[in-house]
C-alpha atoms as a PDB file:
ATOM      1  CA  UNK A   1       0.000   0.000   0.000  1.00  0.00           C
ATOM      2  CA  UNK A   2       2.649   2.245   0.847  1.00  0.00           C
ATOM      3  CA  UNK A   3       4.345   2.605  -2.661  1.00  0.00           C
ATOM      4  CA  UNK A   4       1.068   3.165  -4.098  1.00  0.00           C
ATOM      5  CA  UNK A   5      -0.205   5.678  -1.712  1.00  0.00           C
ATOM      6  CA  UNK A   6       0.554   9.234  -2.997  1.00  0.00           C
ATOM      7  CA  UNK A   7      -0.008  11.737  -0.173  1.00  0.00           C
ATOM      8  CA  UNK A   8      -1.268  15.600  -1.419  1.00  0.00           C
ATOM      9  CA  UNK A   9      -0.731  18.778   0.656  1.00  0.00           C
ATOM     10  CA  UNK A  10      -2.698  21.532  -0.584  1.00  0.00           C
ATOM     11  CA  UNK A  11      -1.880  23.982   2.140  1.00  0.00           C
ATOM     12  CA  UNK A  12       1.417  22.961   3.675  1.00  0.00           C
ATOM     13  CA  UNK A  13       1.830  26.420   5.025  1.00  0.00           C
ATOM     14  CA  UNK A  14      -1.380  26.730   7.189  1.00  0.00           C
ATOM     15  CA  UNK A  15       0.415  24.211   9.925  1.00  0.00           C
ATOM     16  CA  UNK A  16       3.781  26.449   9.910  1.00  0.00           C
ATOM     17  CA  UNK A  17       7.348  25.770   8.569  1.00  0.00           C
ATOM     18  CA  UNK A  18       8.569  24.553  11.887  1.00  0.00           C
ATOM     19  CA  UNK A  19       6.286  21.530  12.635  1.00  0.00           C
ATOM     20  CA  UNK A  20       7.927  18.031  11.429  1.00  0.00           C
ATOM     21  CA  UNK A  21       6.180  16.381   8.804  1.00  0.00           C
ATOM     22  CA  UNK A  22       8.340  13.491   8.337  1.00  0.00           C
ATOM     23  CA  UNK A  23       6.039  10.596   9.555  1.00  0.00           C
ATOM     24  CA  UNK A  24       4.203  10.880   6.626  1.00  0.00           C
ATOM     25  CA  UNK A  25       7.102   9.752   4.587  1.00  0.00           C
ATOM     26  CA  UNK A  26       6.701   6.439   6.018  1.00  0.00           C
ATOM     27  CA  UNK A  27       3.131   6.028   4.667  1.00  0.00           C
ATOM     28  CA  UNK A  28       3.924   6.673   1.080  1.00  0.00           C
ATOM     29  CA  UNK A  29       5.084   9.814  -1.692  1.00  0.00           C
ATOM     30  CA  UNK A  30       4.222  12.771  -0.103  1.00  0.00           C
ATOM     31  CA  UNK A  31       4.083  15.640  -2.392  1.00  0.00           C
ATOM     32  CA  UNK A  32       3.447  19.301  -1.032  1.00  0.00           C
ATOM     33  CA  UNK A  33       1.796  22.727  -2.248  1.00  0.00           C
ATOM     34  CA  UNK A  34       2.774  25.709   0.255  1.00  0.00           C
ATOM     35  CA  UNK A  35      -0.604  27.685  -0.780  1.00  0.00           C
ATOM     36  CA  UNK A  36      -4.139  27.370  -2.011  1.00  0.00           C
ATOM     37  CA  UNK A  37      -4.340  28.091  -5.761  1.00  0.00           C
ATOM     38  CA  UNK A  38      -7.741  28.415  -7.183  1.00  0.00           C
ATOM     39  CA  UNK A  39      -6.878  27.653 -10.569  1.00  0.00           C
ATOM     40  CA  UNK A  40      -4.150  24.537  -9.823  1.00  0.00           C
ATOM     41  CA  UNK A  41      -5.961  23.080  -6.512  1.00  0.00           C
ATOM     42  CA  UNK A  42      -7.881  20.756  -8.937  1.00  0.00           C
ATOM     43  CA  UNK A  43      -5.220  19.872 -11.248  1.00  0.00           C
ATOM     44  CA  UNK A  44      -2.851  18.752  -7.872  1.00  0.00           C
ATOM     45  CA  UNK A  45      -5.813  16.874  -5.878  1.00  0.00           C
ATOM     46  CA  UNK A  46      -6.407  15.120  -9.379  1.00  0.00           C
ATOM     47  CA  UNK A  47      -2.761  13.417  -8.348  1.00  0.00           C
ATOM     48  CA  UNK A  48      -3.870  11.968  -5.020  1.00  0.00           C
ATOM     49  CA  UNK A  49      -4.362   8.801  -3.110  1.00  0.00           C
ATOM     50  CA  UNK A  50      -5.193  10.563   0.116  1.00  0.00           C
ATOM     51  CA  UNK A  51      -5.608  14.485   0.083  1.00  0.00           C
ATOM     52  CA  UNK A  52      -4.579  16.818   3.174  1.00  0.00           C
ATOM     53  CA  UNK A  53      -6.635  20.226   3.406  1.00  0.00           C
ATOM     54  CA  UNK A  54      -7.769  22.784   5.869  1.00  0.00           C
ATOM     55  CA  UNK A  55     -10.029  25.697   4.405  1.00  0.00           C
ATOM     56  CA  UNK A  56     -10.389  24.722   0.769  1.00  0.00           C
ATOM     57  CA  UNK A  57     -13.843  23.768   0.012  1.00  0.00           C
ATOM     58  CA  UNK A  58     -14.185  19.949  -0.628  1.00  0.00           C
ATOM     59  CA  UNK A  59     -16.433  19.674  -3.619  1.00  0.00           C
ATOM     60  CA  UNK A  60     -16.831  18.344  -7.066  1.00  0.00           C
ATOM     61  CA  UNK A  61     -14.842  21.559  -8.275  1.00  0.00           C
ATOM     62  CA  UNK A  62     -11.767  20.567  -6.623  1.00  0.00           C
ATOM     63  CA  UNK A  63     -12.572  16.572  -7.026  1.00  0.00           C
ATOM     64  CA  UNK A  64     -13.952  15.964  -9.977  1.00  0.00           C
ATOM     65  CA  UNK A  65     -10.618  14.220 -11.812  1.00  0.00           C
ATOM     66  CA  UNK A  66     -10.108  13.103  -8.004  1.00  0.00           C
ATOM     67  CA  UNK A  67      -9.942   9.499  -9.605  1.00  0.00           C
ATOM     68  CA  UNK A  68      -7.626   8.103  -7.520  1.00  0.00           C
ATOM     69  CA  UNK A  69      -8.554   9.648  -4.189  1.00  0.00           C
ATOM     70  CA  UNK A  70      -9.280   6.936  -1.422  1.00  0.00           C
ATOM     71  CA  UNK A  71      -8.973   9.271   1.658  1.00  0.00           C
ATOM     72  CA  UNK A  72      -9.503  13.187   2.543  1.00  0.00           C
ATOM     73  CA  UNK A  73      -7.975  14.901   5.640  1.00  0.00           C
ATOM     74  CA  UNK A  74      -8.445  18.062   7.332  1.00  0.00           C
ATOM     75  CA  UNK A  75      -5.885  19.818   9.399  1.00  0.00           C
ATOM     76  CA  UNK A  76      -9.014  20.684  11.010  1.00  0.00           C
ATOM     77  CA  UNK A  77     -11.526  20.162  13.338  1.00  0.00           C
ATOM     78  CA  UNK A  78     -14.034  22.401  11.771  1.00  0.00           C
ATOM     79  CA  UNK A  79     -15.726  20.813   8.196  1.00  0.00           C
ATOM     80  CA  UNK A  80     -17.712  23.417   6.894  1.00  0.00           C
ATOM     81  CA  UNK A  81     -15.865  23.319   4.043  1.00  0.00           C
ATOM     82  CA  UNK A  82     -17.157  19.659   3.311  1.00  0.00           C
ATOM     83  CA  UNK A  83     -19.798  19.171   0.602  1.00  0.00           C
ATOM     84  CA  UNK A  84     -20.906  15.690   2.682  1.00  0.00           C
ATOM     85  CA  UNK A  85     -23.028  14.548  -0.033  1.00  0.00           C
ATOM     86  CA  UNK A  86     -20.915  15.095  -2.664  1.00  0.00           C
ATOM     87  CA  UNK A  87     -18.840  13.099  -0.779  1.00  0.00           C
ATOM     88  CA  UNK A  88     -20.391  10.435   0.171  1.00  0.00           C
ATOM     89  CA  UNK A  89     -22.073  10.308  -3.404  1.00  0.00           C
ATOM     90  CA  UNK A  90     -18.594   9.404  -3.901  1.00  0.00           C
ATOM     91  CA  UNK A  91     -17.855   7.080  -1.378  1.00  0.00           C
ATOM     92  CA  UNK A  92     -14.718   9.208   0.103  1.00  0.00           C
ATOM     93  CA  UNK A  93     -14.729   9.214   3.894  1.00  0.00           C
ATOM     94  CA  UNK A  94     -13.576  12.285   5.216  1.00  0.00           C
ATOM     95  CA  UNK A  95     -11.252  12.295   8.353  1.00  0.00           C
ATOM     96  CA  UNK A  96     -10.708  15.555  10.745  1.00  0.00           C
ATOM     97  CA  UNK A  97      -8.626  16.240  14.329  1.00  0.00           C
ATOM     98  CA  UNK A  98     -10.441  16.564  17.783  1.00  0.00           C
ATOM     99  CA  UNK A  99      -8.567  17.909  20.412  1.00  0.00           C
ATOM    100  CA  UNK A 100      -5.742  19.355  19.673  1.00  0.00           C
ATOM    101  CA  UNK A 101      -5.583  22.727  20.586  1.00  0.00           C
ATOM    102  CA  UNK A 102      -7.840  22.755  23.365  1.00  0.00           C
ATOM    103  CA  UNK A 103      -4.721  23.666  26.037  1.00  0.00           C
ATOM    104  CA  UNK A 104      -3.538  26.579  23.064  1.00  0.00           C
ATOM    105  CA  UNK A 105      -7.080  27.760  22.627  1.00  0.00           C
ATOM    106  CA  UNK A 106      -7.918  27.829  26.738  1.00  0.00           C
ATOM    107  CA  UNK A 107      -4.470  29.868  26.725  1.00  0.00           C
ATOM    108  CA  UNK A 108      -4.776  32.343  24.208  1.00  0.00           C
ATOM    109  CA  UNK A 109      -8.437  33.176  25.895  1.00  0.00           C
ATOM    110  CA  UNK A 110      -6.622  34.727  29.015  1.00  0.00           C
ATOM    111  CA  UNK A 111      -3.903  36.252  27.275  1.00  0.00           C
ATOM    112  CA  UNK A 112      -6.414  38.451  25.113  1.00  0.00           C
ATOM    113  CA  UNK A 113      -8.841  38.822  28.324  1.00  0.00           C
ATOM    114  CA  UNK A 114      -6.082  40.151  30.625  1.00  0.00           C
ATOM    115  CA  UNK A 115      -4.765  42.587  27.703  1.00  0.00           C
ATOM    116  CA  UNK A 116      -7.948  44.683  27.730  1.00  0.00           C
ATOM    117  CA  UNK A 117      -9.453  43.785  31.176  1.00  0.00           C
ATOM    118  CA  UNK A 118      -5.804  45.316  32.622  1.00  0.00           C
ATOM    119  CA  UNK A 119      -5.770  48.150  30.224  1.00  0.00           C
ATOM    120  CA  UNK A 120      -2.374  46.586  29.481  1.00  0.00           C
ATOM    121  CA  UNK A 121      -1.722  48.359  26.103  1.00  0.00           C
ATOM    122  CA  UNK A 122      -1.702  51.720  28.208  1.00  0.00           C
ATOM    123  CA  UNK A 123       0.855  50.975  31.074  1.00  0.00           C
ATOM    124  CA  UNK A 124       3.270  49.616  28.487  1.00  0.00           C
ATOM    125  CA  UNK A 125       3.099  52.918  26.195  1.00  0.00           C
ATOM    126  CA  UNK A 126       3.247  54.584  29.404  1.00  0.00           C
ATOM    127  CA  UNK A 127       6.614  53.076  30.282  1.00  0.00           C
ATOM    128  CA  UNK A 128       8.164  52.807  26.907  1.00  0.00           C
ATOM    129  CA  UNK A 129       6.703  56.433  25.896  1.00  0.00           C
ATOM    130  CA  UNK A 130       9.179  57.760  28.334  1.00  0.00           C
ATOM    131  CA  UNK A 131       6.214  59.136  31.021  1.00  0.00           C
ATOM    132  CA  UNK A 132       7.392  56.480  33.823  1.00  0.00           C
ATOM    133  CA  UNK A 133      10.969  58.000  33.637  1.00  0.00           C
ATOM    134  CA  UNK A 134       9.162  61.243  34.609  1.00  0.00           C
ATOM    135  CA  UNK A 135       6.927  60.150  36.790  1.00  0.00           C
ATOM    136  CA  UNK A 136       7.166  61.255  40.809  1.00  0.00           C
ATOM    137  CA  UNK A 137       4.925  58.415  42.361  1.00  0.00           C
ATOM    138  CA  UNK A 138       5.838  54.373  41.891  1.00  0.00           C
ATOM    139  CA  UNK A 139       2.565  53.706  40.144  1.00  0.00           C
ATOM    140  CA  UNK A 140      -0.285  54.955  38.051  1.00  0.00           C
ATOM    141  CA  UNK A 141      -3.953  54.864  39.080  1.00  0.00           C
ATOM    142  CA  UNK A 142      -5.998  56.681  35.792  1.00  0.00           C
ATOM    143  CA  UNK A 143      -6.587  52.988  33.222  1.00  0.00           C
ATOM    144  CA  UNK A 144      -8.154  51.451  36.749  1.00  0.00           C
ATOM    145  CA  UNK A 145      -8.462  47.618  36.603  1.00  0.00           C
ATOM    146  CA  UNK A 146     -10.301  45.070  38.546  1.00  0.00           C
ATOM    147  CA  UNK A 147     -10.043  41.753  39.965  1.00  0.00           C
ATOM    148  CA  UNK A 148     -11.508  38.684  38.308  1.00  0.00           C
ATOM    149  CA  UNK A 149     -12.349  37.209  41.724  1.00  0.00           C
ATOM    150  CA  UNK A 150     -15.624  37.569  42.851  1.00  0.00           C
ATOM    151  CA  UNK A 151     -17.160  37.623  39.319  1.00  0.00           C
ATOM    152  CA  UNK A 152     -19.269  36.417  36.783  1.00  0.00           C
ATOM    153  CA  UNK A 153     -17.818  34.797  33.521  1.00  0.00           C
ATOM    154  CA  UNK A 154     -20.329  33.357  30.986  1.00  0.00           C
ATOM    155  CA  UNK A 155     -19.488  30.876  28.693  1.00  0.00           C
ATOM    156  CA  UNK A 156     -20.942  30.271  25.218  1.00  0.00           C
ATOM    157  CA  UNK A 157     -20.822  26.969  23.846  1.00  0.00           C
ATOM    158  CA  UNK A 158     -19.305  24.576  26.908  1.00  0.00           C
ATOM    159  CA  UNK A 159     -17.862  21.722  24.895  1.00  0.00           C
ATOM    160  CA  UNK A 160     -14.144  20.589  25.753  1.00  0.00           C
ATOM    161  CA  UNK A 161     -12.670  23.801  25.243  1.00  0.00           C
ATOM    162  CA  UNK A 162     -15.411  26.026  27.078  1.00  0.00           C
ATOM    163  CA  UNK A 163     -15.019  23.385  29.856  1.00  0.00           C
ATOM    164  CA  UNK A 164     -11.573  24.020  30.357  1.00  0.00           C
ATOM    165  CA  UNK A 165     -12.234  27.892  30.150  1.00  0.00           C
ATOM    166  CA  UNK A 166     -14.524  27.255  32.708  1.00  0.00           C
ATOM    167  CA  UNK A 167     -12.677  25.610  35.226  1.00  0.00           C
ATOM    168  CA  UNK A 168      -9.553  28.037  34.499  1.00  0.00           C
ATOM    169  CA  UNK A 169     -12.100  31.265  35.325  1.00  0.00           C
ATOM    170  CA  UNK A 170     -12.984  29.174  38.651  1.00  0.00           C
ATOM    171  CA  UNK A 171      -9.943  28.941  39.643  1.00  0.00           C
ATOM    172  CA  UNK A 172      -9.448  32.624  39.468  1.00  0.00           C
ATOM    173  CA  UNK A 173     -12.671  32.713  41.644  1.00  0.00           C
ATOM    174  CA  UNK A 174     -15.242  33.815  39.282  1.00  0.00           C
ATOM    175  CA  UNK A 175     -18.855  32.761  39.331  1.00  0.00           C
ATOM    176  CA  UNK A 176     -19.823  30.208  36.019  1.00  0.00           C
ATOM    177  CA  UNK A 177     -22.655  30.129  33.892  1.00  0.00           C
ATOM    178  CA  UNK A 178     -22.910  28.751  30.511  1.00  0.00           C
ATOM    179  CA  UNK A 179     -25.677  29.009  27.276  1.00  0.00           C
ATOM    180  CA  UNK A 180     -25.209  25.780  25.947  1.00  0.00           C
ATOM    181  CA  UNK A 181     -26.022  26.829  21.669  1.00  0.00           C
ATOM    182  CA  UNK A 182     -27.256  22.944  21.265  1.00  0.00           C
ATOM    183  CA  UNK A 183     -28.749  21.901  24.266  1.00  0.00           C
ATOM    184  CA  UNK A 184     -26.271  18.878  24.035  1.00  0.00           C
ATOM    185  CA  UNK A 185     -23.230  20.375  26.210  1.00  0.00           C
ATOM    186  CA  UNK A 186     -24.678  19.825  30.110  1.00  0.00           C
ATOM    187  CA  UNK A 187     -22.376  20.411  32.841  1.00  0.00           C
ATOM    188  CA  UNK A 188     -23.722  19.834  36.375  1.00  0.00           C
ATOM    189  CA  UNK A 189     -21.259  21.119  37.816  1.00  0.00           C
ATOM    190  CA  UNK A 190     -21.892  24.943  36.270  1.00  0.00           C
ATOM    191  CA  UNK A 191     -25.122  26.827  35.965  1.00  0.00           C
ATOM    192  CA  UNK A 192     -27.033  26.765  32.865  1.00  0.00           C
ATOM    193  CA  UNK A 193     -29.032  30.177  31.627  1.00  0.00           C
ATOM    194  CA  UNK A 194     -30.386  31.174  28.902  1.00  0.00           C
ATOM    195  CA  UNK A 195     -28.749  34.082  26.351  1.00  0.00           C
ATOM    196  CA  UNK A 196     -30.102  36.759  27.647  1.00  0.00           C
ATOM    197  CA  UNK A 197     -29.571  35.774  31.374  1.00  0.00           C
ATOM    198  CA  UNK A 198     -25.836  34.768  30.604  1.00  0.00           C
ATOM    199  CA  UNK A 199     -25.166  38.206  28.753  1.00  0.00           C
ATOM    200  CA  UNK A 200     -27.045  40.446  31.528  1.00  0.00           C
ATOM    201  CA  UNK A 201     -24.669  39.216  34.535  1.00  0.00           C
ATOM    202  CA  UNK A 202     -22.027  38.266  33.420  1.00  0.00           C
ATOM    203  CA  UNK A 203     -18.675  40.137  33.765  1.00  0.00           C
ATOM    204  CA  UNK A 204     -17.043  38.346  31.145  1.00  0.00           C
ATOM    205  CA  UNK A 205     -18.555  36.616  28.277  1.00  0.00           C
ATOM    206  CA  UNK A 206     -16.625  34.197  26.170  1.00  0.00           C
ATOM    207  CA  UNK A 207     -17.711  32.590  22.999  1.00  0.00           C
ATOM    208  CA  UNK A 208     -16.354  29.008  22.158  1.00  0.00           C
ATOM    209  CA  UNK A 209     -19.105  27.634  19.831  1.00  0.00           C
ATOM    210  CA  UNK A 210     -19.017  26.214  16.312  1.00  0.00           C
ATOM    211  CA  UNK A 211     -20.296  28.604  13.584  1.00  0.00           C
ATOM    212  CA  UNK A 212     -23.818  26.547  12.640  1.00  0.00           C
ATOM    213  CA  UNK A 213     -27.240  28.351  11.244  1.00  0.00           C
ATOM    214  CA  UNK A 214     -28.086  28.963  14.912  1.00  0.00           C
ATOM    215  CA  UNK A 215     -25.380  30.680  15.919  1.00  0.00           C
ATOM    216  CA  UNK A 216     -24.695  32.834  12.901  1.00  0.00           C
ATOM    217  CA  UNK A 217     -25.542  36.156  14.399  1.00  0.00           C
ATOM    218  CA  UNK A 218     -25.987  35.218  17.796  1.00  0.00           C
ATOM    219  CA  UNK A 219     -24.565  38.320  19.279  1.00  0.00           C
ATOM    220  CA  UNK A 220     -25.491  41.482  18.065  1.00  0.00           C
ATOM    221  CA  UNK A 221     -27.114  45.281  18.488  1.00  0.00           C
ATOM    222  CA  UNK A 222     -30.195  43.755  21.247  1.00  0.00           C
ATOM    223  CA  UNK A 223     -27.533  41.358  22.611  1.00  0.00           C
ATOM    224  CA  UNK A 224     -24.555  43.802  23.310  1.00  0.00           C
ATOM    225  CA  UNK A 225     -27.225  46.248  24.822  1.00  0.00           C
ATOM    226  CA  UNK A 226     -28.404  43.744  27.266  1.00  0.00           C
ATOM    227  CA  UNK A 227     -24.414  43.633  27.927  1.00  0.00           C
ATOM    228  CA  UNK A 228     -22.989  45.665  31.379  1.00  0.00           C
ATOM    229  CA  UNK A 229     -20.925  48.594  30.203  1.00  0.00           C
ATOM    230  CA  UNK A 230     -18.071  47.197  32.220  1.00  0.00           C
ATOM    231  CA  UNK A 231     -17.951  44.112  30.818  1.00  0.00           C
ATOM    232  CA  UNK A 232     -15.553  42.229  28.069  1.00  0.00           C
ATOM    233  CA  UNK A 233     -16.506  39.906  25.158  1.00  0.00           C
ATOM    234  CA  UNK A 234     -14.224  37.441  24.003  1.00  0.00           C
ATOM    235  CA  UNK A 235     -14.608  35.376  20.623  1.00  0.00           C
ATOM    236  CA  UNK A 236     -12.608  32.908  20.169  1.00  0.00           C
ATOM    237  CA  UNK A 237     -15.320  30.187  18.798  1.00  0.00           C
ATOM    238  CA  UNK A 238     -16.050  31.673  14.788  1.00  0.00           C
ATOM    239  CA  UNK A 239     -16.471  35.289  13.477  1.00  0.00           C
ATOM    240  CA  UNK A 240     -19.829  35.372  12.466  1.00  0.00           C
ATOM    241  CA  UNK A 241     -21.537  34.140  15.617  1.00  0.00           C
ATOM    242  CA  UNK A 242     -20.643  37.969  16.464  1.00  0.00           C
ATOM    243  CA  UNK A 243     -22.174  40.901  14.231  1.00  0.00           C
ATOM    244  CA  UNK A 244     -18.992  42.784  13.689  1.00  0.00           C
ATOM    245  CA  UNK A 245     -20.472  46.581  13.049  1.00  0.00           C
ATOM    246  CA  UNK A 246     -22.667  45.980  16.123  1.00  0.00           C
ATOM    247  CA  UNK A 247     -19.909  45.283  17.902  1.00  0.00           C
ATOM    248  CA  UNK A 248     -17.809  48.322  16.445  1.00  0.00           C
ATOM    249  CA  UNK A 249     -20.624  50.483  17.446  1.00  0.00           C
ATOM    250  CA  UNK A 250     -21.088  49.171  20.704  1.00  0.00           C
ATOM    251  CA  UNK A 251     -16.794  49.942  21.833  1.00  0.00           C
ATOM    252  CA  UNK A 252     -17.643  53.225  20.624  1.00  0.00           C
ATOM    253  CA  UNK A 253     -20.292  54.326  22.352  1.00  0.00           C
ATOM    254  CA  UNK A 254     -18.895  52.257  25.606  1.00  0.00           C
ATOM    255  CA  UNK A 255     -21.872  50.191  25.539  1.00  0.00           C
ATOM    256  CA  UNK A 256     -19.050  47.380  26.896  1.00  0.00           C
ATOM    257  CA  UNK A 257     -15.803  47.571  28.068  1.00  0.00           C
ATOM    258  CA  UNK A 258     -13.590  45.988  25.309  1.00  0.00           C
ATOM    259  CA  UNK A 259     -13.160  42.752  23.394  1.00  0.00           C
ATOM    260  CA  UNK A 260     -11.288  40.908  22.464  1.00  0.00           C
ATOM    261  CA  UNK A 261     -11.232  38.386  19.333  1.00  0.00           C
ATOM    262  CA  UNK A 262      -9.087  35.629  17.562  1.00  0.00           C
ATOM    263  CA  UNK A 263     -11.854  34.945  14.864  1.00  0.00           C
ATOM    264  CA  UNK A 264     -13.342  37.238  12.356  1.00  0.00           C
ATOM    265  CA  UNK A 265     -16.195  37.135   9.524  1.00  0.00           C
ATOM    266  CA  UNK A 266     -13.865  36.947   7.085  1.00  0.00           C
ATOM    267  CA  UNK A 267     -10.407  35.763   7.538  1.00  0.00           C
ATOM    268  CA  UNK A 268      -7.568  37.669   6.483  1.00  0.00           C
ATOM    269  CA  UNK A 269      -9.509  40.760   7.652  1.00  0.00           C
ATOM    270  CA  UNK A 270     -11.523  42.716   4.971  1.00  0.00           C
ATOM    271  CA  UNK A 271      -9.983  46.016   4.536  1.00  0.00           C
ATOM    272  CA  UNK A 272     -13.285  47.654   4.897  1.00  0.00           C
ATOM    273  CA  UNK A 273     -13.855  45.838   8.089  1.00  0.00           C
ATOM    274  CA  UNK A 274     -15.595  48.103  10.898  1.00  0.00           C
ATOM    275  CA  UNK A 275     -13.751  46.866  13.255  1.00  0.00           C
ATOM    276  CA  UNK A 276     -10.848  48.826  12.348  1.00  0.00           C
ATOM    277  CA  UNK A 277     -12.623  51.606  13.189  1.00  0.00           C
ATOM    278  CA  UNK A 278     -11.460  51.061  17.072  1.00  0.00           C
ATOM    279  CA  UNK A 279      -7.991  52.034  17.520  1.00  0.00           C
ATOM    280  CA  UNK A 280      -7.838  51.906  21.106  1.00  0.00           C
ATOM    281  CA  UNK A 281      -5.972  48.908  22.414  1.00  0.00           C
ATOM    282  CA  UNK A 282      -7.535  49.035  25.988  1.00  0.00           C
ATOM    283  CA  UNK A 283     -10.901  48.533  24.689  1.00  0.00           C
ATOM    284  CA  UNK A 284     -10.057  46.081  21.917  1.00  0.00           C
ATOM    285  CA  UNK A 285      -7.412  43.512  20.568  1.00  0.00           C
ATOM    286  CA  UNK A 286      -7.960  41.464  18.054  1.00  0.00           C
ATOM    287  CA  UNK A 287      -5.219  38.136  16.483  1.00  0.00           C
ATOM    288  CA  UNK A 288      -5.384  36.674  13.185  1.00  0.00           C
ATOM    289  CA  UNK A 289      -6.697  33.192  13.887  1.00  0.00           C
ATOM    290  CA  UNK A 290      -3.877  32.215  16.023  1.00  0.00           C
ATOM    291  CA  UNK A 291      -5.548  30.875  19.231  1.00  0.00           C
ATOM    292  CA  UNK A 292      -4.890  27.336  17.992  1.00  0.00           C
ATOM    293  CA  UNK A 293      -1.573  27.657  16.840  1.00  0.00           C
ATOM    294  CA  UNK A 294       0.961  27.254  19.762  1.00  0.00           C
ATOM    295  CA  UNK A 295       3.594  25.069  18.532  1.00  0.00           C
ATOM    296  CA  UNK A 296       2.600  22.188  20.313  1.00  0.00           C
ATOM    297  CA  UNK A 297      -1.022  22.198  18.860  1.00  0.00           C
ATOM    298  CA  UNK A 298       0.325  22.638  15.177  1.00  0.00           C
ATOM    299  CA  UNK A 299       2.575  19.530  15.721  1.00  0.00           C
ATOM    300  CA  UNK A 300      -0.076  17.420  17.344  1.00  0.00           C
ATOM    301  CA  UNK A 301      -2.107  18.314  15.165  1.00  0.00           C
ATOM    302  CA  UNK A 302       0.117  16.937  12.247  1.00  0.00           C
ATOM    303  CA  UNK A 303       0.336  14.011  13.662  1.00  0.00           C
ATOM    304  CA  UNK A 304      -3.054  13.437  14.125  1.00  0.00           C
ATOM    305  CA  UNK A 305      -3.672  13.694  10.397  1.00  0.00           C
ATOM    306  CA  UNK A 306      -1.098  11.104  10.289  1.00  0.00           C
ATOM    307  CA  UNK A 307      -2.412   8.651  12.526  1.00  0.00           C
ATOM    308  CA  UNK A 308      -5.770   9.459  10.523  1.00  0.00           C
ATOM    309  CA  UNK A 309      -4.185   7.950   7.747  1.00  0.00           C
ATOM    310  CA  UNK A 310      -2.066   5.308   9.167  1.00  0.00           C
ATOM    311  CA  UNK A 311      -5.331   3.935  10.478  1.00  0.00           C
ATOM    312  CA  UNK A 312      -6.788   4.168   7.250  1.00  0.00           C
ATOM    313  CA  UNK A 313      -4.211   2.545   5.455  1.00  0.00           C
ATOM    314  CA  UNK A 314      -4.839  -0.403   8.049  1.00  0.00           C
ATOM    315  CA  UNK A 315      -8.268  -0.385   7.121  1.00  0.00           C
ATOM    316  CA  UNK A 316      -9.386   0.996  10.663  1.00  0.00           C
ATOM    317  CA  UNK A 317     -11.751   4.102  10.483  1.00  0.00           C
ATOM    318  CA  UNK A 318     -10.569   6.793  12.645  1.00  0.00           C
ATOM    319  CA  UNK A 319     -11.724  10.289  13.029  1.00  0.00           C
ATOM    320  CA  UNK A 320     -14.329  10.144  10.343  1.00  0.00           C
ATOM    321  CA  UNK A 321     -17.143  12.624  10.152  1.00  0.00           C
ATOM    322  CA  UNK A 322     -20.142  12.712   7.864  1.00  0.00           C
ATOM    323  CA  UNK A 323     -21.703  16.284   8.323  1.00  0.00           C
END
């Protein structure tokens, strides 16, 4: 099987050059692109045994001369990219990765809450403007900052990573509730509210749902007004779940605090996005997509996709998803 297995990257560059791709080698010819291309992307999967993708759309576009093709992978848990019944019209199982960056994810989620909540941004340009060399007290009181103890973090979407965010806020003594967006995600051990209850008290609201036709939208003008002007939304599930000029208008007008976001609508940003509208750091920060992406999380999640296939190639299904 191995000599005949011929192993396509589309998108080599979406894991990073630093993660080690050399167990794949031992499955069979591994041949890689660095980048989407719209016009070659059919042309290359048309070479493959098994292909390896992340955002491109998996469709009869890019498979149609697919002849060969016994296996597709995504360097992904998400598979909204997936046209399921072209696949399985097909008969070409589809394999993605669970679990990966759940530490990198829980992580990244503190790093952009502390940045606003502790006005951050503006006691570092206060130091490296110069000021603190000038100063003739220790400390600065005018970007005040509170404690997470004591409150109330709400949680949107409490699957393994919302679980973990959970327990992480608890830790720092806050209060839990969660909106589960399916109804399927029950955790005794936190409180369960609905939307509008979770948004009204809570001090902190982080979003770590999947982008489905239920939560497209989820959060915007009537749901940041029901918001506490002191309080911080986080988004680190998908982009659309949050209506981006609501939100805009809503860190103008110091409706909320600040946010703080890893995921957008559209990813790279749009240049006419009204987001970038909000210069102020201490009210909003926002990272391209890079929650996930700790080193350890890219490599694991390489060699996920190679287990994926190493399992396949032993005839065991592993990781396969149908919709």
């Amino acid at each position: 099987m191995k000599e005949s297995c011929k192993i396509v990257f589309l998108e080599r560059d979406t894991l990073g050059s630093d993660v080690d791709l050399s167990g794949f080698s031992e499955l069979g010819e591994v041949v890689t692109y660095a980048k989407s291309d719209p016009e070659k992307n059919a042309a290359r999967a048309a070479e493959a045994d098994v292909l390896i993708v992340n955002k491109i759309p998996v469709n009869e576009t890019l498979l149609a001369g697919a002849n060969h093709l016994k296996l597709v992978c995504l360097t992904a848990t998400g598979t909204n990219n997936v046209d399921f019944s072209y696949m399985a019209g097909r008969g070409i199982p589809v394999a993605n990765v669970k679990g990966y960056s759940t530490d990198s994810v829980v992580q990244h989620t503190f790093a952009l809450l502390f940045y606003v909540y502790e006005k951050l941004a503006f006691y570092d340009r206060f130091v490296k403007s110069g000021e603190y060399t000038r100063s003739d007290i220790f400390s600065r009181f005018d970007a005040p900052f509170r404690e997470l103890s004591g409150k109330t973090w709400g949680v949107i979407g409490l699957g393994s990573i919302g679980r973990k965010v959970a327990d992480v806020a608890r830790a720092f003594g806050c209060s839990i509730c969660y909106y589960s967006t399916t109804g399927a995600n029950l955790q005794p051990e936190y409180r369960p509210v609905s939307l509008e209850t979770l948004l009204e008290e809570s001090d902190i609201v982080s979003i770590h749902a999947p982008l489905t036709p239920a939560t497209e939208g989820l959060i915007g003008r009537a749901e940041l007004a029901r918001m506490k002007s002191s309080a911080v939304l986080l988004n680190l599930g998908r982009g659309p779940i949050v209506v981006e000029e609501a939100l805009t208008e809503a860190l103008e007008k110091g409706s909320i605090a600040g946010a703080g976001l890893d995921v957008l609508s559209v990813e790279p940003m749009r240049a006419d996005n009204p987001l970038r509208r909000v210069q102020d750091s201490t009210r909003l920060i926002v990272t391209p997509h890079i929650a996930w992406a700790t080193v350890e999380a890219r490599q694991r999640c390489a060699d996920e996709v190679c287990e994926n296939i190493r399992a396949f190639l032993r005839g065991e299904a592993r990781n396969l998803v149908s919709g």
